[in-house]
Structure formats: structure tokens, C-alpha cells
Protein backbone atom coordinates (compact mmCIF):
# COMPACT_ATOMS: atom_id res chain seq x y z
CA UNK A 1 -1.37 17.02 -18.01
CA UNK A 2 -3.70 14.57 -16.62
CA UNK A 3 -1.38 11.86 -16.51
CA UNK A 4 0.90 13.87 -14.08
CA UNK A 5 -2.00 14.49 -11.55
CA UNK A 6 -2.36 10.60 -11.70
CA UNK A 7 0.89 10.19 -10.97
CA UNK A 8 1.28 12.65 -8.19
CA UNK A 9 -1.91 11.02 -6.68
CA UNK A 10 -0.58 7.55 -6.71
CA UNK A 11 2.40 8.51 -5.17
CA UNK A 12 0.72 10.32 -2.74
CA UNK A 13 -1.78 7.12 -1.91
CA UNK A 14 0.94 4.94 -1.60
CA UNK A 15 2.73 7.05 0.44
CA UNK A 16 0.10 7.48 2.84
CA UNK A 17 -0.46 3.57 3.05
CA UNK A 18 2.74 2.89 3.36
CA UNK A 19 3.25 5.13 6.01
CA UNK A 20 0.06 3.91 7.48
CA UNK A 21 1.54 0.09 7.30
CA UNK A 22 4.70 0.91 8.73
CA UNK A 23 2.70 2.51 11.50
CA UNK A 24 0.38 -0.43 11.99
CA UNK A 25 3.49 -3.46 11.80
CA UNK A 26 5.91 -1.05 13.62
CA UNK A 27 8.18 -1.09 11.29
CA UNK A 28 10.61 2.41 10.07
CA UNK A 29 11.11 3.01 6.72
CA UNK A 30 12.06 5.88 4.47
CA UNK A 31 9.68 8.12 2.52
CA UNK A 32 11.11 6.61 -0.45
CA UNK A 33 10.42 2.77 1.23
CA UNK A 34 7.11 3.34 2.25
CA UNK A 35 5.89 5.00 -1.33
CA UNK A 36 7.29 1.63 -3.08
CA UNK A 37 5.54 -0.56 0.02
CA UNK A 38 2.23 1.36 -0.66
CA UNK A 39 2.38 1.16 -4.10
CA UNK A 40 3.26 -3.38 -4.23
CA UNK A 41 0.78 -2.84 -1.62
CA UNK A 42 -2.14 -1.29 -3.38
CA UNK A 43 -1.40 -4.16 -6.10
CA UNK A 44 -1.50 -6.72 -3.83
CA UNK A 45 -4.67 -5.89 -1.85
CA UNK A 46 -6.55 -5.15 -4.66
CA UNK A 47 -5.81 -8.58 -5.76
CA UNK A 48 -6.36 -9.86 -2.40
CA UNK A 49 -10.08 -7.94 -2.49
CA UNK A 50 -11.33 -8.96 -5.84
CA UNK A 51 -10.69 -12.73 -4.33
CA UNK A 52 -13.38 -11.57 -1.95
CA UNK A 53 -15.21 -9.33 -4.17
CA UNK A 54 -14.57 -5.88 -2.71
CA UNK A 55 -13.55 -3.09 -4.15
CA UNK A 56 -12.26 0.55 -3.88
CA UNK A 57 -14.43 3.57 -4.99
CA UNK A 58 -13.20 6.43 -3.65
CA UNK A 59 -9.60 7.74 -2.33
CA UNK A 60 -10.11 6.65 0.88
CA UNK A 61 -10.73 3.35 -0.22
CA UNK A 62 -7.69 2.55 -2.38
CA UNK A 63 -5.92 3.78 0.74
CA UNK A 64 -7.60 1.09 3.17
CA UNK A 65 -6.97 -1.28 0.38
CA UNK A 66 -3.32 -0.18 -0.10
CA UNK A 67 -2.77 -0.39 4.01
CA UNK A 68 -4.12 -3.57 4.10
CA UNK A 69 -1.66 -5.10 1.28
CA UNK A 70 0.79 -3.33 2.57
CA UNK A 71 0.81 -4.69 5.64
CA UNK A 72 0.49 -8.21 4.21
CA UNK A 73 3.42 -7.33 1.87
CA UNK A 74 5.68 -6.59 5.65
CA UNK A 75 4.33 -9.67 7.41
CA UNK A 76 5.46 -12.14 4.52
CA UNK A 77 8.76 -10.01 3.89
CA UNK A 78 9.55 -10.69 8.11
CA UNK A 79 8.51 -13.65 8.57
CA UNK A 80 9.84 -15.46 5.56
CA UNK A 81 12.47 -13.71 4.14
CA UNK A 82 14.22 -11.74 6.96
CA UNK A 83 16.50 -13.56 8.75
């Protein structure tokens, strides 16, 4: 049962931050779009922190974590690989 409440949380996080990133880069996406951005994003900025040595503790941290990969994630997919 535990394992579903992770589940639903991490959706919910990367939902939110993808959301949030969409918001931010002014881009629209679909419910289902911004839950998969959120979710590559979370990976990536958590990468992107430990490089730097931060690091989430709380909910509200994996989200600012998740928005800011997120939004690094949209950058690199416009300006590179759009056309």
C-alpha cells in the first residue's frame, strides 16, 4: 500500500512542476505532457543539484528541483531540437 501513495505523490510532484515549467517557459502542454516533463525533470535537476551539492528535503523542495529541470528539459528541447 505504501508503494501506491509513492506513486500517487510522484505523479502529483511532477505534475505540479511541470505545470509550474510550462508556466514559467510559456509553453502549453497536456496534463499528461507536463506529468512526464516533471517527472525527466525531477531526474534531471536532481542531477543538475548534486553537481552543485544541493539537495531536496522536503516536498516543496523536490518540486523547486523538479521546476528547475524541467524548465531546462523545455529550453534544450526548443532550442535544439524544435525546428
Amino acid at each position: 500500500m505504501g508503494w501506491l501513495i509513492n506513486l500517487i505523490v510522484t505523479l502529483a510532484v511532477g505534475g505540479v512542476s511541470g505545470w509550474l515549467a510550462g508556466k514559467i517557459m510559456k509553453t502549453e502542454n497536456s496534463l499528461v505532457m507536463n506529468i512526464i516533463i516533471g517527472l525527466i525533470g525531477g531526474g534531471v535537476g536532481g542531477i543538475v543539484m548534486s553537481f552543485i551539492g544541493l539537495g531536496a528535503t522536503n516536498i516543496i523542495g523536490d518540486i523547486l528541483i523538479s521546476v528547475v529541470g524541467a524548465c531546462l528539459c523545455i529550453f534544450v528541447y526548443n532550442k535544439f531540437i524544435k525546428k
